[in-house]
C-alpha atoms as a PDB file:
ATOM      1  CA  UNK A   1      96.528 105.711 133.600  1.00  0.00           C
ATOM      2  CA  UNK A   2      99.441 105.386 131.084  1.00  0.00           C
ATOM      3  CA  UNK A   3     102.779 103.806 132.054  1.00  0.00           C
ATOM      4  CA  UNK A   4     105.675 105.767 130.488  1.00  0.00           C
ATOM      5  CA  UNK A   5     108.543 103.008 130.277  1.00  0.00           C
ATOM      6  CA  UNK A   6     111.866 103.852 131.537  1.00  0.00           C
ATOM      7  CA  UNK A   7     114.756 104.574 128.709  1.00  0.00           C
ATOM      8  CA  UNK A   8     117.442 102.153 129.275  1.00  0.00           C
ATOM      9  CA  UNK A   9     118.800  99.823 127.034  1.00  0.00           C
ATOM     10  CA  UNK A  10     115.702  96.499 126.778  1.00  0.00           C
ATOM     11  CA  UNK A  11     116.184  93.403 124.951  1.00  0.00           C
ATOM     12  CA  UNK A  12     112.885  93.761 123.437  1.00  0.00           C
ATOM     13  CA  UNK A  13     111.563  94.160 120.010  1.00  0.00           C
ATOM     14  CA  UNK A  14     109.554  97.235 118.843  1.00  0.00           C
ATOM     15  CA  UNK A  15     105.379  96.577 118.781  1.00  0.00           C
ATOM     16  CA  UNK A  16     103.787  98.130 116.158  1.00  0.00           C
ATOM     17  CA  UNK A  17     100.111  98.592 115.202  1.00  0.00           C
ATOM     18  CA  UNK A  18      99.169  98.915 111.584  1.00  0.00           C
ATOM     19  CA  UNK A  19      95.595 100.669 111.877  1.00  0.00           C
ATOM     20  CA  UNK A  20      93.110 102.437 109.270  1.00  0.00           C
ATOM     21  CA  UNK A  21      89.898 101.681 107.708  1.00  0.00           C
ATOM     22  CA  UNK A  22      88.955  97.917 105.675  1.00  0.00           C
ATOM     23  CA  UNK A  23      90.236  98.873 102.188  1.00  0.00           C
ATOM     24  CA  UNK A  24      92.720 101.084 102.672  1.00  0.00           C
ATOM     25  CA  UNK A  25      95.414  98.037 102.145  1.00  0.00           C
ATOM     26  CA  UNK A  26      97.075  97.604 105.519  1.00  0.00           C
ATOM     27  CA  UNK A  27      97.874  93.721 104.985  1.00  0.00           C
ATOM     28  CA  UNK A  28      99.451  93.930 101.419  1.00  0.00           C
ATOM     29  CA  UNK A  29     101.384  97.159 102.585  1.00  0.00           C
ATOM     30  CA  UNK A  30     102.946  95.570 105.345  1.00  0.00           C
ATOM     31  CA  UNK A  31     103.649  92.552 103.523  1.00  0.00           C
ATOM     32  CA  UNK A  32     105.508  94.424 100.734  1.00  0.00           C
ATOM     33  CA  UNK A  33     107.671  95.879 103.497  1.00  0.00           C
ATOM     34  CA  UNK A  34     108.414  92.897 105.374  1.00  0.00           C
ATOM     35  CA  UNK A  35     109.299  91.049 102.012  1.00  0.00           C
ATOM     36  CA  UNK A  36     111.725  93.881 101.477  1.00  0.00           C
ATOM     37  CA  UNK A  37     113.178  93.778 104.981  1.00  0.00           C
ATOM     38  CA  UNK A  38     113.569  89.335 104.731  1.00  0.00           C
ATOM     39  CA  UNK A  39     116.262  90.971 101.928  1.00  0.00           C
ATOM     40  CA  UNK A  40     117.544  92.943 103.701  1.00  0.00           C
ATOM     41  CA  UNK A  41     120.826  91.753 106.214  1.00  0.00           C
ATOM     42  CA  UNK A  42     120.038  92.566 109.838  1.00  0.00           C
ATOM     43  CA  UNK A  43     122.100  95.555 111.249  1.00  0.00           C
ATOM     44  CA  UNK A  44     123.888  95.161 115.004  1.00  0.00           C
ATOM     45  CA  UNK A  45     120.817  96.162 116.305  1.00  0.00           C
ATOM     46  CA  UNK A  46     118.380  93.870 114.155  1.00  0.00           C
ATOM     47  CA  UNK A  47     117.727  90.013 115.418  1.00  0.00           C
ATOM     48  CA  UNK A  48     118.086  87.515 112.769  1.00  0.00           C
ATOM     49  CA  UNK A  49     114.617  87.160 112.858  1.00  0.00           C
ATOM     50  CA  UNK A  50     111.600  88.454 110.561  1.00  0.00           C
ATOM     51  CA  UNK A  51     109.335  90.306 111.744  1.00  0.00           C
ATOM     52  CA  UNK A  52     106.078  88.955 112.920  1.00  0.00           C
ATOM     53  CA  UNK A  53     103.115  89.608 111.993  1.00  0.00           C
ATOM     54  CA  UNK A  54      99.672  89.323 113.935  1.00  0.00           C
ATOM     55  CA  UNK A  55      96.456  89.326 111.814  1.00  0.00           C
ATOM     56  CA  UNK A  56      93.943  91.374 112.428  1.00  0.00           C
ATOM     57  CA  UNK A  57      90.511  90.677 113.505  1.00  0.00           C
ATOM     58  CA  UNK A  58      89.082  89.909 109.505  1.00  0.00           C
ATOM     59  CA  UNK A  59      92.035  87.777 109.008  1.00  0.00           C
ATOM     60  CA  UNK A  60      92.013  85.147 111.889  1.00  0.00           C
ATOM     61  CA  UNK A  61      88.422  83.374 111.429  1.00  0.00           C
ATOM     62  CA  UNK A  62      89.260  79.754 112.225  1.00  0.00           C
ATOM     63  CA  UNK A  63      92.949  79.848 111.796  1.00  0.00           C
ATOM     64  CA  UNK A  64      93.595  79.171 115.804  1.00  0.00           C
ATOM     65  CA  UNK A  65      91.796  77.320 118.192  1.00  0.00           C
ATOM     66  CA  UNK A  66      92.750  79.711 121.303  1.00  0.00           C
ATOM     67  CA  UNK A  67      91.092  82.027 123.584  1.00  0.00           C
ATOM     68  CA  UNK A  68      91.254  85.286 121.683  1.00  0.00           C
ATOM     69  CA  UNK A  69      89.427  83.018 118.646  1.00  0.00           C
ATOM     70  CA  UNK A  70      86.973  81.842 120.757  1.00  0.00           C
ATOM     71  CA  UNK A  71      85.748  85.079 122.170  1.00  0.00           C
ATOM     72  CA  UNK A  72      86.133  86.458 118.691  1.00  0.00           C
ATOM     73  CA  UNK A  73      83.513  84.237 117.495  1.00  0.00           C
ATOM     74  CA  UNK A  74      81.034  84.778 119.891  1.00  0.00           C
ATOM     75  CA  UNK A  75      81.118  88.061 118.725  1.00  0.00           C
ATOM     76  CA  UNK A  76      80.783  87.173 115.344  1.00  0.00           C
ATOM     77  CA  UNK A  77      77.724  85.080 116.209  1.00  0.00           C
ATOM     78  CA  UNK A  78      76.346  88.419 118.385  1.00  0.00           C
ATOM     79  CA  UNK A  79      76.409  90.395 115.587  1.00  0.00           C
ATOM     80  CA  UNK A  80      74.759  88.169 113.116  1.00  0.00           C
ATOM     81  CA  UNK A  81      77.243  88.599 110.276  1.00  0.00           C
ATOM     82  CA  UNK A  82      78.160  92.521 110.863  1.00  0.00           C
ATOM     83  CA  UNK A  83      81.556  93.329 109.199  1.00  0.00           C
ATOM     84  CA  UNK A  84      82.074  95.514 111.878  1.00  0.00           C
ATOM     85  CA  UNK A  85      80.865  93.004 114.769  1.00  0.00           C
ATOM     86  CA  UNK A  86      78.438  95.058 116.169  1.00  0.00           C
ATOM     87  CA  UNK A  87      76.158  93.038 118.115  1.00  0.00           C
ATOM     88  CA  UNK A  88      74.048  96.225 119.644  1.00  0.00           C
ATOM     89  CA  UNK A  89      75.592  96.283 122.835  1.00  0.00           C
ATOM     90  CA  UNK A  90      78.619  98.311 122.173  1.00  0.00           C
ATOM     91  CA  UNK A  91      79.973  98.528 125.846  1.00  0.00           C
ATOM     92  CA  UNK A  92      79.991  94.619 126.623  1.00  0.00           C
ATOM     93  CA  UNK A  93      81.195  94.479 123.069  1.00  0.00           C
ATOM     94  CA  UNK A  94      84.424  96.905 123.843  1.00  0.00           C
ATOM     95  CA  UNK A  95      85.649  95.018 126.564  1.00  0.00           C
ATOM     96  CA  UNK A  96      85.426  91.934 124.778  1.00  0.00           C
ATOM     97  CA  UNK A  97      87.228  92.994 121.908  1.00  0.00           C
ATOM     98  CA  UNK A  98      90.020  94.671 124.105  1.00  0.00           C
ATOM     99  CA  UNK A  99      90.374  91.524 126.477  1.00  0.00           C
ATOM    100  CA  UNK A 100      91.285  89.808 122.826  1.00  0.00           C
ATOM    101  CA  UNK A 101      93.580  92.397 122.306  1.00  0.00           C
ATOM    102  CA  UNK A 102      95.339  91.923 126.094  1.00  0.00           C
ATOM    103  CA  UNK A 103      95.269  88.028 124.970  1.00  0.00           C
ATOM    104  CA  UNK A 104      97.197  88.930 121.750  1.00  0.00           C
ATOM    105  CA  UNK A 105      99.873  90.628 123.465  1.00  0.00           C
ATOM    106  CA  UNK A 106     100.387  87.536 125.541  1.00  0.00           C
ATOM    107  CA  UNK A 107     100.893  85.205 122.743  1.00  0.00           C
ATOM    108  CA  UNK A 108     103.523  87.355 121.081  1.00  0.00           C
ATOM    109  CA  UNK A 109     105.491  88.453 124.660  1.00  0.00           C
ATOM    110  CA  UNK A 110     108.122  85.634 123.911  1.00  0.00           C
ATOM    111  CA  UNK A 111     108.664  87.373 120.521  1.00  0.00           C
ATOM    112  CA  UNK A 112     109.373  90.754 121.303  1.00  0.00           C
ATOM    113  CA  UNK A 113     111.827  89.710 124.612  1.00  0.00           C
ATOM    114  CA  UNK A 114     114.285  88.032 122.055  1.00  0.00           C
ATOM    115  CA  UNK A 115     114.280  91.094 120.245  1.00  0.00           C
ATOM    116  CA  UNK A 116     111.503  90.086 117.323  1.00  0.00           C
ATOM    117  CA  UNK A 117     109.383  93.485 115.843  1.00  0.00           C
ATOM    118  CA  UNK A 118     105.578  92.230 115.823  1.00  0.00           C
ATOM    119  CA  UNK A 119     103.407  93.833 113.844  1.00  0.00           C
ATOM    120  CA  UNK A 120     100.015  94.245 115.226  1.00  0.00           C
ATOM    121  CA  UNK A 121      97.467  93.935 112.401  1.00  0.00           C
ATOM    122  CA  UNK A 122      94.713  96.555 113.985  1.00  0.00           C
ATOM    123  CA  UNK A 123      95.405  96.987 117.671  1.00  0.00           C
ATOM    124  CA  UNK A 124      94.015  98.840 120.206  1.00  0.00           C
ATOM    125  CA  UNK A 125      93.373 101.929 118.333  1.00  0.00           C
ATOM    126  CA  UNK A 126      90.661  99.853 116.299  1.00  0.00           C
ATOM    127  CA  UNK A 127      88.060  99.085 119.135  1.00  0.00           C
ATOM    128  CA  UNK A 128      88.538 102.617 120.417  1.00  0.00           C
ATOM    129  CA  UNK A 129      87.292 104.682 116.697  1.00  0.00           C
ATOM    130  CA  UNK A 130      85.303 101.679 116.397  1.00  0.00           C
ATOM    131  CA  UNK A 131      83.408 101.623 119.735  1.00  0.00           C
ATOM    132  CA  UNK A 132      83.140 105.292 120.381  1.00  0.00           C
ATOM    133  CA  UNK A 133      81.153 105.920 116.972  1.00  0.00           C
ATOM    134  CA  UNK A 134      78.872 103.258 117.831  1.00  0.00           C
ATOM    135  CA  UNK A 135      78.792 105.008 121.367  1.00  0.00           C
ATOM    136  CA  UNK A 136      78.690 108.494 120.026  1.00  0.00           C
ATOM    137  CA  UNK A 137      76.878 108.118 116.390  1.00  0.00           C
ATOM    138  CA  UNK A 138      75.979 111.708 115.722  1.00  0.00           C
ATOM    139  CA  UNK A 139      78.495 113.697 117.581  1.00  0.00           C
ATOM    140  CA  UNK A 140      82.118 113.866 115.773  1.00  0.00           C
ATOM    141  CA  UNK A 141      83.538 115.639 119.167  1.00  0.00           C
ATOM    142  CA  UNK A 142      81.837 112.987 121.636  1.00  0.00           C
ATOM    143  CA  UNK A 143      83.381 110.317 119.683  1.00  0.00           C
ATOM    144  CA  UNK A 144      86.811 111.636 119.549  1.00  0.00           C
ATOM    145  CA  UNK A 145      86.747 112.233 123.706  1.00  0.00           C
ATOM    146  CA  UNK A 146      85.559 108.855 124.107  1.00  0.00           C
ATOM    147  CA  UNK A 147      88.193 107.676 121.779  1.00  0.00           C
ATOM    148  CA  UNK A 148      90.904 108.534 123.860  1.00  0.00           C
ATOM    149  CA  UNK A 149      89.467 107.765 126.991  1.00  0.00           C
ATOM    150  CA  UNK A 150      89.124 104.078 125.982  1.00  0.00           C
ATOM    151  CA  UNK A 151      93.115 104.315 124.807  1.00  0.00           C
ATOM    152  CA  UNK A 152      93.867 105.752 128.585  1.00  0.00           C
ATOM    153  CA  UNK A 153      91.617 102.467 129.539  1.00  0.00           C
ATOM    154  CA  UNK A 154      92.909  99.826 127.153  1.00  0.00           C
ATOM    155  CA  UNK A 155      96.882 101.163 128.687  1.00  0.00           C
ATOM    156  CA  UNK A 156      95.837 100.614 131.996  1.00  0.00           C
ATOM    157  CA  UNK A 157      95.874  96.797 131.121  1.00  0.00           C
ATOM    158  CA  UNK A 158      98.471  96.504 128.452  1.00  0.00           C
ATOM    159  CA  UNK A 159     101.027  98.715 127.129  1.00  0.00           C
ATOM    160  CA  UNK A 160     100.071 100.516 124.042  1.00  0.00           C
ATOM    161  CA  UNK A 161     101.924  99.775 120.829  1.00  0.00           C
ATOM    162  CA  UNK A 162     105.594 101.644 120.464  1.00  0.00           C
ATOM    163  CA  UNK A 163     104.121 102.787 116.954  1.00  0.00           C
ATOM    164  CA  UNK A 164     101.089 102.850 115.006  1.00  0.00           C
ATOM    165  CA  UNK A 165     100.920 103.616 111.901  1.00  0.00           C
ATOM    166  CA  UNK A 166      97.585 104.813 109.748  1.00  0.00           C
ATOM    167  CA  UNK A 167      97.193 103.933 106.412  1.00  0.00           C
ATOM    168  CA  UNK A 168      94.645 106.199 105.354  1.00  0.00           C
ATOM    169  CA  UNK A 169      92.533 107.185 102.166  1.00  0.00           C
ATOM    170  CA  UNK A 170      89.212 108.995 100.517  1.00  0.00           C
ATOM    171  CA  UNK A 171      87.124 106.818 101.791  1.00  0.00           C
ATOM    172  CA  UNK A 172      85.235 106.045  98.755  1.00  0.00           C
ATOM    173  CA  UNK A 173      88.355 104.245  97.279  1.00  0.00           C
ATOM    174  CA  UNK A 174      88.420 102.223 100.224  1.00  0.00           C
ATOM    175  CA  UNK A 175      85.058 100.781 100.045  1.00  0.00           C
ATOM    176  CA  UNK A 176      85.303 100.022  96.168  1.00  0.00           C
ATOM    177  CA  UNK A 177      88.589  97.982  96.975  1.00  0.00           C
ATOM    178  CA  UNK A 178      86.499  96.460  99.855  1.00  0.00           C
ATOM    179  CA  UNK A 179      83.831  95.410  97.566  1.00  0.00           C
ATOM    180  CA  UNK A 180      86.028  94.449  95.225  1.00  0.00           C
ATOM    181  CA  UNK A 181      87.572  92.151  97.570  1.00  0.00           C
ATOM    182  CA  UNK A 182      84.754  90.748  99.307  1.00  0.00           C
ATOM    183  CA  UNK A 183      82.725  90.255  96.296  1.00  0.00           C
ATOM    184  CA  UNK A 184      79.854  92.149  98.200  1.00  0.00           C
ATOM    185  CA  UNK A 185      78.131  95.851  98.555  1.00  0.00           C
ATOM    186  CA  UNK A 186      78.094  97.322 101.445  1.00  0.00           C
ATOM    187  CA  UNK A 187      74.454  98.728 102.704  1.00  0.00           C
ATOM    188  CA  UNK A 188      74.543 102.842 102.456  1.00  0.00           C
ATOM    189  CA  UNK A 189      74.718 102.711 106.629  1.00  0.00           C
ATOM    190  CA  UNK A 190      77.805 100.640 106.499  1.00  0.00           C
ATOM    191  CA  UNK A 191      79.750 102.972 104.034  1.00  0.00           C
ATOM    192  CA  UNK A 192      78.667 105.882 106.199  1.00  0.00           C
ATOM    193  CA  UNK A 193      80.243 103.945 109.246  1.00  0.00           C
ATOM    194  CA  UNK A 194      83.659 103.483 106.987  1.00  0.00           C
ATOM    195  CA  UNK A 195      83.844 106.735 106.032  1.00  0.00           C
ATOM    196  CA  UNK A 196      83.116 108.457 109.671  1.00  0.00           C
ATOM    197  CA  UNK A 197      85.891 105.930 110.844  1.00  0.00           C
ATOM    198  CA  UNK A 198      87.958 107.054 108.409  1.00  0.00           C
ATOM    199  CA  UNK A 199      88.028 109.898 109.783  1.00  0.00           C
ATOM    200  CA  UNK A 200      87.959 109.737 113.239  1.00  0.00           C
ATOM    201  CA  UNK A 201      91.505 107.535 112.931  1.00  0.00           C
ATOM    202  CA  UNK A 202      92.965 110.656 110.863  1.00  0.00           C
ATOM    203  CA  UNK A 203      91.490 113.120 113.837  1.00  0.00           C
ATOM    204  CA  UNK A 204      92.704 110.288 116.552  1.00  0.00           C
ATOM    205  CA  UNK A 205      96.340 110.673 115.190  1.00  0.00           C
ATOM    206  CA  UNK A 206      96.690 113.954 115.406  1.00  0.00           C
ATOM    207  CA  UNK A 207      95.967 113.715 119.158  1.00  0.00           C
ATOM    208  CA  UNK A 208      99.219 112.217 119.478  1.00  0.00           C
ATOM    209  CA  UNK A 209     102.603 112.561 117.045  1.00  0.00           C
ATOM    210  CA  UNK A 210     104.658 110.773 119.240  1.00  0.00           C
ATOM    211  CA  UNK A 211     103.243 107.803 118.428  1.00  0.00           C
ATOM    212  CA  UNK A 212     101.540 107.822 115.704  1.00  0.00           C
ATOM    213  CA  UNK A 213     102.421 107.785 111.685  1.00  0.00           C
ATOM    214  CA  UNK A 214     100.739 108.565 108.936  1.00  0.00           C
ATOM    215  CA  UNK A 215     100.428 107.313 105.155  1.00  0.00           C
ATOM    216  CA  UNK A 216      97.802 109.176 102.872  1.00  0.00           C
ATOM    217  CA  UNK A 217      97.218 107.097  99.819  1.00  0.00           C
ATOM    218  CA  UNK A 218      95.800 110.611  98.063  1.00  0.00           C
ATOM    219  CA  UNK A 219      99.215 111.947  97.909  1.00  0.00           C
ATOM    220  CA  UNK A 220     101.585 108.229  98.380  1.00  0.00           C
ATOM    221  CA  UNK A 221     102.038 105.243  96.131  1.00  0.00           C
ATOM    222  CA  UNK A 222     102.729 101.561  97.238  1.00  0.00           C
ATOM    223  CA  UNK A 223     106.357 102.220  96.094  1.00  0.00           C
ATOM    224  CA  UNK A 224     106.629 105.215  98.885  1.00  0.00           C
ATOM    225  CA  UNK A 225     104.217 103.762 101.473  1.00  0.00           C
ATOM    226  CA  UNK A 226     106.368 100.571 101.671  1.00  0.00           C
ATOM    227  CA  UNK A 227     109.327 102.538 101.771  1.00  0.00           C
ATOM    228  CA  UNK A 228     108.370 104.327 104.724  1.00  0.00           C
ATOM    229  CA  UNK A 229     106.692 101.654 107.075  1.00  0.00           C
ATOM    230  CA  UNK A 230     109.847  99.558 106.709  1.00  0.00           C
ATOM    231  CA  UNK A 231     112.251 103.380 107.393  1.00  0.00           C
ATOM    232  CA  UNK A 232     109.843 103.382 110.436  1.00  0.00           C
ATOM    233  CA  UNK A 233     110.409  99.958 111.546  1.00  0.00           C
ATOM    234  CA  UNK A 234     113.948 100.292 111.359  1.00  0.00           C
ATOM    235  CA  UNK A 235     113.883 103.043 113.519  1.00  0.00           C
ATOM    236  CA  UNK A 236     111.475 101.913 115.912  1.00  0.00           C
ATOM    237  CA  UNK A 237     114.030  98.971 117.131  1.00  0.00           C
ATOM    238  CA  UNK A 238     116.600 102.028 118.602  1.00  0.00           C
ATOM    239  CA  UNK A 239     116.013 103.588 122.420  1.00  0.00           C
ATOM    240  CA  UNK A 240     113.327 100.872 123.774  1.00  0.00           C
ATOM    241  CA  UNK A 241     112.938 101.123 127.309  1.00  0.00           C
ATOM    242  CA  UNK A 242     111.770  98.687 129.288  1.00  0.00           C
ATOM    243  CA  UNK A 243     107.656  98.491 130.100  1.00  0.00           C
ATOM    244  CA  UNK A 244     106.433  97.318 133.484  1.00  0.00           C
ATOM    245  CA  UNK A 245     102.609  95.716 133.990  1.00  0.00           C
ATOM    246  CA  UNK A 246     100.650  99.023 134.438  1.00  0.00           C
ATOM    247  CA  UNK A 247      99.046  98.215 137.236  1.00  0.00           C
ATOM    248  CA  UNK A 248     102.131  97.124 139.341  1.00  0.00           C
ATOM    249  CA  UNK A 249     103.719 100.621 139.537  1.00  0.00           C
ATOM    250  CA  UNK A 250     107.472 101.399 140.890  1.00  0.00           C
ATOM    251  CA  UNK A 251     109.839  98.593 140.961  1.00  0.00           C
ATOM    252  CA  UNK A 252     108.478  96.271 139.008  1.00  0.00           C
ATOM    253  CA  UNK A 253     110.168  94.291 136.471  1.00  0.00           C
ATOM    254  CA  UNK A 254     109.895  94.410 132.725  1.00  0.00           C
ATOM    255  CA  UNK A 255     107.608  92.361 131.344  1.00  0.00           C
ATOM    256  CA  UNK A 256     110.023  91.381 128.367  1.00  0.00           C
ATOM    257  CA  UNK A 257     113.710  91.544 129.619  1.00  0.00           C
ATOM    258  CA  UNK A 258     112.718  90.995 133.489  1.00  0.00           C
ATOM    259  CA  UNK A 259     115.242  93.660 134.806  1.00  0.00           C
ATOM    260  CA  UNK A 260     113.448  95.784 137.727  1.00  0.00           C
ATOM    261  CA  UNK A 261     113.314  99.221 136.448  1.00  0.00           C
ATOM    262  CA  UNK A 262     110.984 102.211 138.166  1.00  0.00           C
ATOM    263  CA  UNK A 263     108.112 103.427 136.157  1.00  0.00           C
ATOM    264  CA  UNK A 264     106.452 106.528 136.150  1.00  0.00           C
ATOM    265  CA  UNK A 265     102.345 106.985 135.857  1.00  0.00           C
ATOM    266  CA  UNK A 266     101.655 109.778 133.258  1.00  0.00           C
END
């Protein structure tokens, strides 16, 4: 079931999702937008606050002792050093990783009431391409069904992010900067998974405009890509409504700026 929040003036920051394949640079993107924005002067509608930014899964090995870390590494120890965590049990494996992503939303709900943008480093949108491949390995359509389904799951627990935006690319440039990076090679089964991920994000998008944006590295350079996550930030702070827990339904109050506000199930 997906909550549609009601449009009245909220307190709240915007949360946004920064998504795509290893490689395709989502961290040092972001990062060259924020840096721009911390030069920026805040508008009326801006808090004085930067933005915050939440690693993603590859970034947060041993940086916090919490609960999201701790079921993080047992998944790491699962899957026996996978870059992708896959353990072989790819249901038991989804819920895991989307309790962690419930658990993240937690830790930044303090943020976004006073008004703070969070970026997201991989939310949501991740486990779903992720776990449906592994669920669906062979059948492009299958995968892309049981994408969205596990999106229509994941919002039945938290709200989904106000924005995501892909950073996309040929896949084959995204493993060389991965291997680059890494110092490693990735086994011919683990490029095939990157590259069917790759595009199962692009087709996962296209699902749904309204939320989603897109940056092609084919056709847009660091220069432009920065540009346009931190035009898309800006914009993301105007018309917030409030959200409501999904599963309490009409009348219940906003989890950020606690007014009572009736929700609608879409």
């Amino acid at each position: 079931m997906t909550i549609t929040p009601v449009r009245h003036a909220c307190t709240r920051g915007p949360l946004i999702a920064v998504e795509g394949i290893t490689g395709v640079g989502k961290t040092y993107l972001t990062r060259r937008a924020l840096d721009a924005l911390d030069d920026q002067a805040p508008d009326e509608n801006a808090p004085d606050a930067e933005p915050l930014l939440l690693d993603g899964f590859s970034q947060r090995a041993g940086k916090r002792p919490d609960l999201g870390e701790a079921l993080l590494g047992a998944l790491r120890e699962a899957s026996a050093g996978d870059p992708f965590l896959r353990g072989g049990t790819p249901l038991a494996e989804t819920w895991l990783l989307l309790a962690i992503k419930r658990y993240d939303l937690d830790t930044v709900i303090a943020e976004l009431s006073r008004g703070r943008a969070v970026f997201e480093g991989r939310s949501v949108d991740t486990t779903a391409v992720c776990q449906a491949l592994l669920l669906h390995p062979d059948n492009p359509g299958a995968a892309l069904e049981t994408a969205k389904a596990l999106l229509d799951f994941a919002s039945s627990y938290r709200p989904l992010p106000d924005l995501t935006i892909l950073i996309t690319d040929d896949a084959r440039a995204a493993i060389a900067r991965t291997q680059q990076r890494d110092q490693r090679v990735l086994i011919p089964e683990q490029a095939r998974f990157m590259g069917e991920a790759c595009a199962l994000y692009e087709r996962l998008a296209s699902t749904d405009p309204a939320r989603y944006r897109v940056i092609d590295r084919r056709t847009v350079d660091e220069h432009q890509a920065a540009g346009l996550i931190r035009a898309w930030t800006q914009s993301a702070r105007s018309g917030l409504g409030c959200v409501c827990e999904p599963w309490q339904g009409p009348g219940a109050r906003c989890i950020y700026c606690d007014r009572r506000a009736d929700v609608t199930p879409a």
